[in-house]
C-alpha atoms as a PDB file:
ATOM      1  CA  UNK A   1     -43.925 -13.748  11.714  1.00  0.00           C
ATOM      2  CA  UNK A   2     -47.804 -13.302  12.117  1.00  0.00           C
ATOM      3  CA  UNK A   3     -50.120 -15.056  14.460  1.00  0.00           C
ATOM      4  CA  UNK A   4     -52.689 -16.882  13.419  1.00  0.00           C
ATOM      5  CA  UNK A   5     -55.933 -15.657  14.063  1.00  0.00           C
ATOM      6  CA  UNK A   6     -58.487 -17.543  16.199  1.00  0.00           C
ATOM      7  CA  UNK A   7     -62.178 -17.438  14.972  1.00  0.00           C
ATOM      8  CA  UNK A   8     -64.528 -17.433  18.219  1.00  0.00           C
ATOM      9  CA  UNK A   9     -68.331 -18.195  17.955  1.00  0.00           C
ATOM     10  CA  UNK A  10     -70.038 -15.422  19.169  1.00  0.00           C
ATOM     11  CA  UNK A  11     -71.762 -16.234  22.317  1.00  0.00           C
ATOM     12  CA  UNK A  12     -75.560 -15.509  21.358  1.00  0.00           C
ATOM     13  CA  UNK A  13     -75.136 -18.687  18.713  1.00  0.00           C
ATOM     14  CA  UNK A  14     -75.402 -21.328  21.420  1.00  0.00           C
ATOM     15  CA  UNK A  15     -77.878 -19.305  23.182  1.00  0.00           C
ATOM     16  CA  UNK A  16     -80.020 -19.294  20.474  1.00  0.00           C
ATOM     17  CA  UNK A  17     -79.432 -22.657  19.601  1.00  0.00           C
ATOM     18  CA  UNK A  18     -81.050 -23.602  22.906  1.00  0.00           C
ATOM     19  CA  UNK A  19     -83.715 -21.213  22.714  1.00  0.00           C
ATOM     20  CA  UNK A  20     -84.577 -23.181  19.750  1.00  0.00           C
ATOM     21  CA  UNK A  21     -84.684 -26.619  20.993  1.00  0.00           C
ATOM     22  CA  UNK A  22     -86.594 -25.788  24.197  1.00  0.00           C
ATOM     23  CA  UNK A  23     -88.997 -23.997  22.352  1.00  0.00           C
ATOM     24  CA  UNK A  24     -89.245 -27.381  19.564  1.00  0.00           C
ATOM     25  CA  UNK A  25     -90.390 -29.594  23.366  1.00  0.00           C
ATOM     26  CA  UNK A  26     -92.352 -27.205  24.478  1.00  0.00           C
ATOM     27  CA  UNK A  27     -94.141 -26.986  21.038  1.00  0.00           C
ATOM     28  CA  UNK A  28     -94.515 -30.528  20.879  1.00  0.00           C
ATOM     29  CA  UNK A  29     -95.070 -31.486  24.534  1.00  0.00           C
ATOM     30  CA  UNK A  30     -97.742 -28.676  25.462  1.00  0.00           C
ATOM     31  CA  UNK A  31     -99.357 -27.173  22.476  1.00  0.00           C
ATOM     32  CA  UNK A  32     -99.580 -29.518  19.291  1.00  0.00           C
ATOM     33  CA  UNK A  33    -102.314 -32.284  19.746  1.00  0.00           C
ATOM     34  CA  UNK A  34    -102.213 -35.589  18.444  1.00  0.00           C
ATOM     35  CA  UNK A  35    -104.675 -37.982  18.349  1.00  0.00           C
ATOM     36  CA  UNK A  36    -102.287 -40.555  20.199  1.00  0.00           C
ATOM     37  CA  UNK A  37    -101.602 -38.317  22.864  1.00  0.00           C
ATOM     38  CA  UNK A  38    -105.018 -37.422  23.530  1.00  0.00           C
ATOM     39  CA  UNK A  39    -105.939 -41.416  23.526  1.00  0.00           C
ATOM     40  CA  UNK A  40    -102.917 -41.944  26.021  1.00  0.00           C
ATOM     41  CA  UNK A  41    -103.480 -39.358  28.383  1.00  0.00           C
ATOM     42  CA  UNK A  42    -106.999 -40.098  28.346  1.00  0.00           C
ATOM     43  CA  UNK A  43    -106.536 -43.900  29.484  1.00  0.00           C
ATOM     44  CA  UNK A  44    -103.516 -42.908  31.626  1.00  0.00           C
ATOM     45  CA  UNK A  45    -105.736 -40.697  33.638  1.00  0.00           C
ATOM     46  CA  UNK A  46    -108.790 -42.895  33.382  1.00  0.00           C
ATOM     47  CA  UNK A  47    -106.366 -45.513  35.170  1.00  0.00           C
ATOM     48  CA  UNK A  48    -105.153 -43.326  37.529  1.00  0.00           C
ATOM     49  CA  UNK A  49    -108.875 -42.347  38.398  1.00  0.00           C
ATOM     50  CA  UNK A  50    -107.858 -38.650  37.884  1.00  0.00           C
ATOM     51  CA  UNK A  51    -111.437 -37.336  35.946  1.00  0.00           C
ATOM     52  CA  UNK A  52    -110.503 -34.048  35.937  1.00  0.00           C
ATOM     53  CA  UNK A  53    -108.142 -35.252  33.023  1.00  0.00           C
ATOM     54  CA  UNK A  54    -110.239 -37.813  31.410  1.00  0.00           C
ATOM     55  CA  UNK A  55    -112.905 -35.102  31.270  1.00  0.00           C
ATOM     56  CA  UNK A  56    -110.575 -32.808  29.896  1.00  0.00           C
ATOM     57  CA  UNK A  57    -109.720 -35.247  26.896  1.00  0.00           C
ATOM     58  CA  UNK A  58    -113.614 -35.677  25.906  1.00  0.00           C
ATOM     59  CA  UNK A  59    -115.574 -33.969  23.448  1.00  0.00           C
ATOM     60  CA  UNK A  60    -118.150 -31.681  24.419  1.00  0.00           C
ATOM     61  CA  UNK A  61    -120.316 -33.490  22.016  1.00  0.00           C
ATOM     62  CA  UNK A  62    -119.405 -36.772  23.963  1.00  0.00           C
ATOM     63  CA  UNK A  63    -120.198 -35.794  27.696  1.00  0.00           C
ATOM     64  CA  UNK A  64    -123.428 -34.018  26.981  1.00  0.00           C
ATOM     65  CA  UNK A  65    -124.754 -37.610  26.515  1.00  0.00           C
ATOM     66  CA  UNK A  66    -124.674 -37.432  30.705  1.00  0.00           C
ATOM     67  CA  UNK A  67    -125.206 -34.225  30.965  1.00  0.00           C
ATOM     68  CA  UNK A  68    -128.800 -33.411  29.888  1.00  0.00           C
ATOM     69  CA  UNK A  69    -129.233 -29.982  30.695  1.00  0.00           C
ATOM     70  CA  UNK A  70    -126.508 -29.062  27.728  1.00  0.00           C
ATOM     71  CA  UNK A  71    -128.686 -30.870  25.454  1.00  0.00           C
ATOM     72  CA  UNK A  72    -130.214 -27.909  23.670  1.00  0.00           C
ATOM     73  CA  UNK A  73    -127.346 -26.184  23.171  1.00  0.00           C
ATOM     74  CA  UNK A  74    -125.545 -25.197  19.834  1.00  0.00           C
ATOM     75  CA  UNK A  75    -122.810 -26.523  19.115  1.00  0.00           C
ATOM     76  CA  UNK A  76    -121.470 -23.469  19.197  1.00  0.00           C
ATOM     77  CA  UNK A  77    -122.348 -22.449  22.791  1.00  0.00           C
ATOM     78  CA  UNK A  78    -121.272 -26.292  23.967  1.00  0.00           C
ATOM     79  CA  UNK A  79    -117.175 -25.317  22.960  1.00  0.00           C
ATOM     80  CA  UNK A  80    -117.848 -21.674  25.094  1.00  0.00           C
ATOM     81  CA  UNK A  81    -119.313 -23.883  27.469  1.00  0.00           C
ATOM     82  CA  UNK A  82    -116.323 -26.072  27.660  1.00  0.00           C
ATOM     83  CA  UNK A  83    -114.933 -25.689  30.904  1.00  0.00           C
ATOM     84  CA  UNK A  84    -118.051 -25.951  33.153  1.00  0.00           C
ATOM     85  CA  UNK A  85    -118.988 -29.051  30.406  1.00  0.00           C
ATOM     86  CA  UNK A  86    -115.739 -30.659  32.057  1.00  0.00           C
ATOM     87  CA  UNK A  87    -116.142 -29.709  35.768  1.00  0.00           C
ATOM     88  CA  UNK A  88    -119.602 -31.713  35.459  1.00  0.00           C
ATOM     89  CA  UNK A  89    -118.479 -34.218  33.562  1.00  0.00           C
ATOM     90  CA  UNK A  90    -115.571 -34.995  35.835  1.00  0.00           C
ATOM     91  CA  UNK A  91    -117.893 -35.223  38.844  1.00  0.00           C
ATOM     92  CA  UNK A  92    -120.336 -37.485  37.025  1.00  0.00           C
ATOM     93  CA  UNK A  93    -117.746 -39.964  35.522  1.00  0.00           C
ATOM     94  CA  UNK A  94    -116.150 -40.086  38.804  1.00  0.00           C
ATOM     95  CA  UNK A  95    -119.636 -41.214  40.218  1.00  0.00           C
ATOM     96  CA  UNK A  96    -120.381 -43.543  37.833  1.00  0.00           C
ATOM     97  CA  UNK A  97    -116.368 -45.088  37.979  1.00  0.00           C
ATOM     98  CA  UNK A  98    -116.832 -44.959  42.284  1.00  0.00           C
ATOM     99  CA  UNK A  99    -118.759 -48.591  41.809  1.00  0.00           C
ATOM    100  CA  UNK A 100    -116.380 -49.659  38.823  1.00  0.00           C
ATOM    101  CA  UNK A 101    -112.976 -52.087  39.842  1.00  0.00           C
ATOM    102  CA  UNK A 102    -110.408 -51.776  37.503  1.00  0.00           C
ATOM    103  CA  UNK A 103    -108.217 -54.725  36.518  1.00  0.00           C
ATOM    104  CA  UNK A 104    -104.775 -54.649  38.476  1.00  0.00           C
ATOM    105  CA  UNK A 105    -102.087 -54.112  35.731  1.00  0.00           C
ATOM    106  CA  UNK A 106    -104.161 -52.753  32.957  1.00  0.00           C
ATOM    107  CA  UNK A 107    -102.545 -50.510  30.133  1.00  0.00           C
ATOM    108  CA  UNK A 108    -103.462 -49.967  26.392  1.00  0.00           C
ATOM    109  CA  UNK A 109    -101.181 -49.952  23.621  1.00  0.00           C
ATOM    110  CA  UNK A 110    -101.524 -47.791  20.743  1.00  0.00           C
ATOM    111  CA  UNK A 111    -101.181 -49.205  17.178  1.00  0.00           C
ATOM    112  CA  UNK A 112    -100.182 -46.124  15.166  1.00  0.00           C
ATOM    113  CA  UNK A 113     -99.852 -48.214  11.942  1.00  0.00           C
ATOM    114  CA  UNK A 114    -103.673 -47.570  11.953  1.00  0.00           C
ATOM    115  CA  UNK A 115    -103.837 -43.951  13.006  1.00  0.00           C
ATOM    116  CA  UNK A 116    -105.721 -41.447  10.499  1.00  0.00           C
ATOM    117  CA  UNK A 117    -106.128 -37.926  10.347  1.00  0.00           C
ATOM    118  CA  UNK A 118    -107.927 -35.458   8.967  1.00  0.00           C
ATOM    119  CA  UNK A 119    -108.511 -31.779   9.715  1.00  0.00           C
ATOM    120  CA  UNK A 120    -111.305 -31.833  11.649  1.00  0.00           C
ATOM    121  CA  UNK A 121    -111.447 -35.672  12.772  1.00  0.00           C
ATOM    122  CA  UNK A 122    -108.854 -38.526  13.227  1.00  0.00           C
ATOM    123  CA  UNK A 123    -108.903 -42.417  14.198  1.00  0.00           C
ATOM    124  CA  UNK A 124    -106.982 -44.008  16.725  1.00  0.00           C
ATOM    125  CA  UNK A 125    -106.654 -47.531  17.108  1.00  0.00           C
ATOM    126  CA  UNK A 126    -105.938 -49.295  20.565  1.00  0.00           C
ATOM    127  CA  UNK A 127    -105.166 -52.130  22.335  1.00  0.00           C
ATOM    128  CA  UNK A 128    -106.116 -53.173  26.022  1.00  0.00           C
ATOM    129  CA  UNK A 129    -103.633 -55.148  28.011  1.00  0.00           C
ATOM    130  CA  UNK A 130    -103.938 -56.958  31.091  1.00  0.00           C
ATOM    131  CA  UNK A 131    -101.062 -58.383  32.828  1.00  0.00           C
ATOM    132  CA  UNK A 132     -99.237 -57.770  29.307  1.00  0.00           C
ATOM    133  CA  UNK A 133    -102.020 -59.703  27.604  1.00  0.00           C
ATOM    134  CA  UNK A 134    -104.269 -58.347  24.734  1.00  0.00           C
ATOM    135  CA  UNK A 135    -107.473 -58.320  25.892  1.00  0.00           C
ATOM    136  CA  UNK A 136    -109.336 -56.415  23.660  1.00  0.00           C
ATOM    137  CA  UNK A 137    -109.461 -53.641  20.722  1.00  0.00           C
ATOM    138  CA  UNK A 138    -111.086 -50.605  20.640  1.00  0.00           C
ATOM    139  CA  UNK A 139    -111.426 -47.613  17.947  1.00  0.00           C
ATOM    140  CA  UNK A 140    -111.424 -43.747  19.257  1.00  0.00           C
ATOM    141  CA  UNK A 141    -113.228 -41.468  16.918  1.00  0.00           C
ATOM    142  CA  UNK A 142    -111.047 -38.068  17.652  1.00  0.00           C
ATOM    143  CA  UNK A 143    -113.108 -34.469  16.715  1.00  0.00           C
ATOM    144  CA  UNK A 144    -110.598 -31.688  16.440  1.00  0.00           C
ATOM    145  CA  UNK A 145    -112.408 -28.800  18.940  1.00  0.00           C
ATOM    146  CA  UNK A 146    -110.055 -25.321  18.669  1.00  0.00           C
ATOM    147  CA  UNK A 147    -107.031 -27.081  18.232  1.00  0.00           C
ATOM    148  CA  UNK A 148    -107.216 -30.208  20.409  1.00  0.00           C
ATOM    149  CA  UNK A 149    -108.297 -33.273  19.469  1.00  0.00           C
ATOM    150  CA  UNK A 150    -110.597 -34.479  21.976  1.00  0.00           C
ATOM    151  CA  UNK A 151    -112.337 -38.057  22.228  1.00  0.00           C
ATOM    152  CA  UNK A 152    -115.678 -37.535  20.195  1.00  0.00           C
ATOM    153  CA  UNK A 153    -116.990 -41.697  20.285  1.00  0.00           C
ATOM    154  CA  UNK A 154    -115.080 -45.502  21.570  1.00  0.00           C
ATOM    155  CA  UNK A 155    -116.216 -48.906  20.508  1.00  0.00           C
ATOM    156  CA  UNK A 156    -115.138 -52.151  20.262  1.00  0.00           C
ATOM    157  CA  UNK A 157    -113.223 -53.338  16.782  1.00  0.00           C
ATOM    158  CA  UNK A 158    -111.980 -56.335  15.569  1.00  0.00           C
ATOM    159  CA  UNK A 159    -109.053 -57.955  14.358  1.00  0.00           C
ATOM    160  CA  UNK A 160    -110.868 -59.066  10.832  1.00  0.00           C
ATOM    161  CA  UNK A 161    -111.808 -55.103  10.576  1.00  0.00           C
ATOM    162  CA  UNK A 162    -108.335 -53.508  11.049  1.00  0.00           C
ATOM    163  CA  UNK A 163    -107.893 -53.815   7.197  1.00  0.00           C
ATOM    164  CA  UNK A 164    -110.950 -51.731   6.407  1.00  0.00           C
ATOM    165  CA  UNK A 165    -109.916 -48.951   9.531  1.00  0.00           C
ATOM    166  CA  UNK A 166    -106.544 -48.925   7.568  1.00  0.00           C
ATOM    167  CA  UNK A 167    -107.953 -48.372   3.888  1.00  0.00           C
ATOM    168  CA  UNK A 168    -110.902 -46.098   5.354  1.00  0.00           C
ATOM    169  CA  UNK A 169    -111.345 -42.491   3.939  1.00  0.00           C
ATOM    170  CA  UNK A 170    -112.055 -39.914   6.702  1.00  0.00           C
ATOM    171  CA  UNK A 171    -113.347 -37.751   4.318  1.00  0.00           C
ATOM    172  CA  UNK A 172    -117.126 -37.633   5.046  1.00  0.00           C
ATOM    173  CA  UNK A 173    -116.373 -38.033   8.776  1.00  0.00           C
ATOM    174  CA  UNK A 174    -114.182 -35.003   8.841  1.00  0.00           C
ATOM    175  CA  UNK A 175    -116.784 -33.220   6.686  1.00  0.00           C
ATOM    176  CA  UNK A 176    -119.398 -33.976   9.250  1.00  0.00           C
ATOM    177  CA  UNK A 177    -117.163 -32.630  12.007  1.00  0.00           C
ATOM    178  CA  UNK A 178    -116.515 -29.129   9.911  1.00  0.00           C
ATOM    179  CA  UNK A 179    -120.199 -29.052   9.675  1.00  0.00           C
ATOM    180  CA  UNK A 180    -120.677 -29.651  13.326  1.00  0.00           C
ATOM    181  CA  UNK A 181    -118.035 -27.169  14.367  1.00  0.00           C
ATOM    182  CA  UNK A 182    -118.620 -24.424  11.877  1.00  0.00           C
ATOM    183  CA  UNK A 183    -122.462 -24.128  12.818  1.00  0.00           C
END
């Protein structure tokens, strides 16, 4: 009479299979962007008054509108200019935000339903919450800079125009950002 053979797994399998996995978070958590991420962290940190952050989640294009001396730049030498571009705009935000009281219990809540996204551009659609009470919509304009989206424009939006952001082509947007980056 024979024994039956037992079939082992060799041991690199589930070794691998981890491997795998952490690498899949790490990918997602640290180096793919989204649009909603960039919009949460953003507000998160604009909460938390951390403007190191905030900075760090704001288009070039957007913080030279404070920062006049990069005005005459190229596009071009703004993204090699990145990091210093967020050191000043950190300090200047955090200025301007020194005089500014936030609302106690303020949060936004993203409405992915009207998220868009293109290769060089995206939308992101939020809303404001006070005390767990709407309080306001606004639309982030998202520019794609070397991988990252980063926070290119904000404004106000409306209920009555959540239809339109929701049908809207990015098409000539994103080809205005390709233009802008590629220069």
């Amino acid at each position: 009479m024979s024994k039956p053979t037992t079939r082992s797994i060799p041991t690199f399998i589930p070794l691998l299979i981890v491997v795998i996995i952490g690498s899949m978070y790490y990918y997602a958590a640290f180096v793919e962007s989204s649009p909603e991420k960039t919009v949460q962290d953003f507000y998160q940190s604009y909460f938390e008054r951390d403007y190191d952050t905030v900075s760090k989640n704001l288009s070039v294009f957007w913080s030279i509108r404070f920062l006049p001396q990069y005005s005459t730049m190229t596009p071009a030498q703004l993204l090699e200019n990145r990091e210093t571009i967020e050191k000043e705009s950190s300090k200047v935000i955090a200025e301007i935000e020194s005089k500014n009281e936030l609302p106690k219990n303020i949060s936004i809540e993203l409405m992915p339903s009207y998220t868009k996204k293109a290769e060089y551009s995206a939308l992101v659609v939020y809303t404001f919450k006070e005390n767990d009470q709407p309080s306001g919509m606004e639309l982030a304009i998202l520019i794609k800079e070397k991988g990252k989206y980063r926070i290119f424009n904000m404004s106000p939006v409306a209920a009555q125009d959540l239809e339109q952001v929701k049908q809207g082509n990015l098409q000539e947007l994103d080809a205005g950002f390709k233009k802008l980056l590629t220069e």
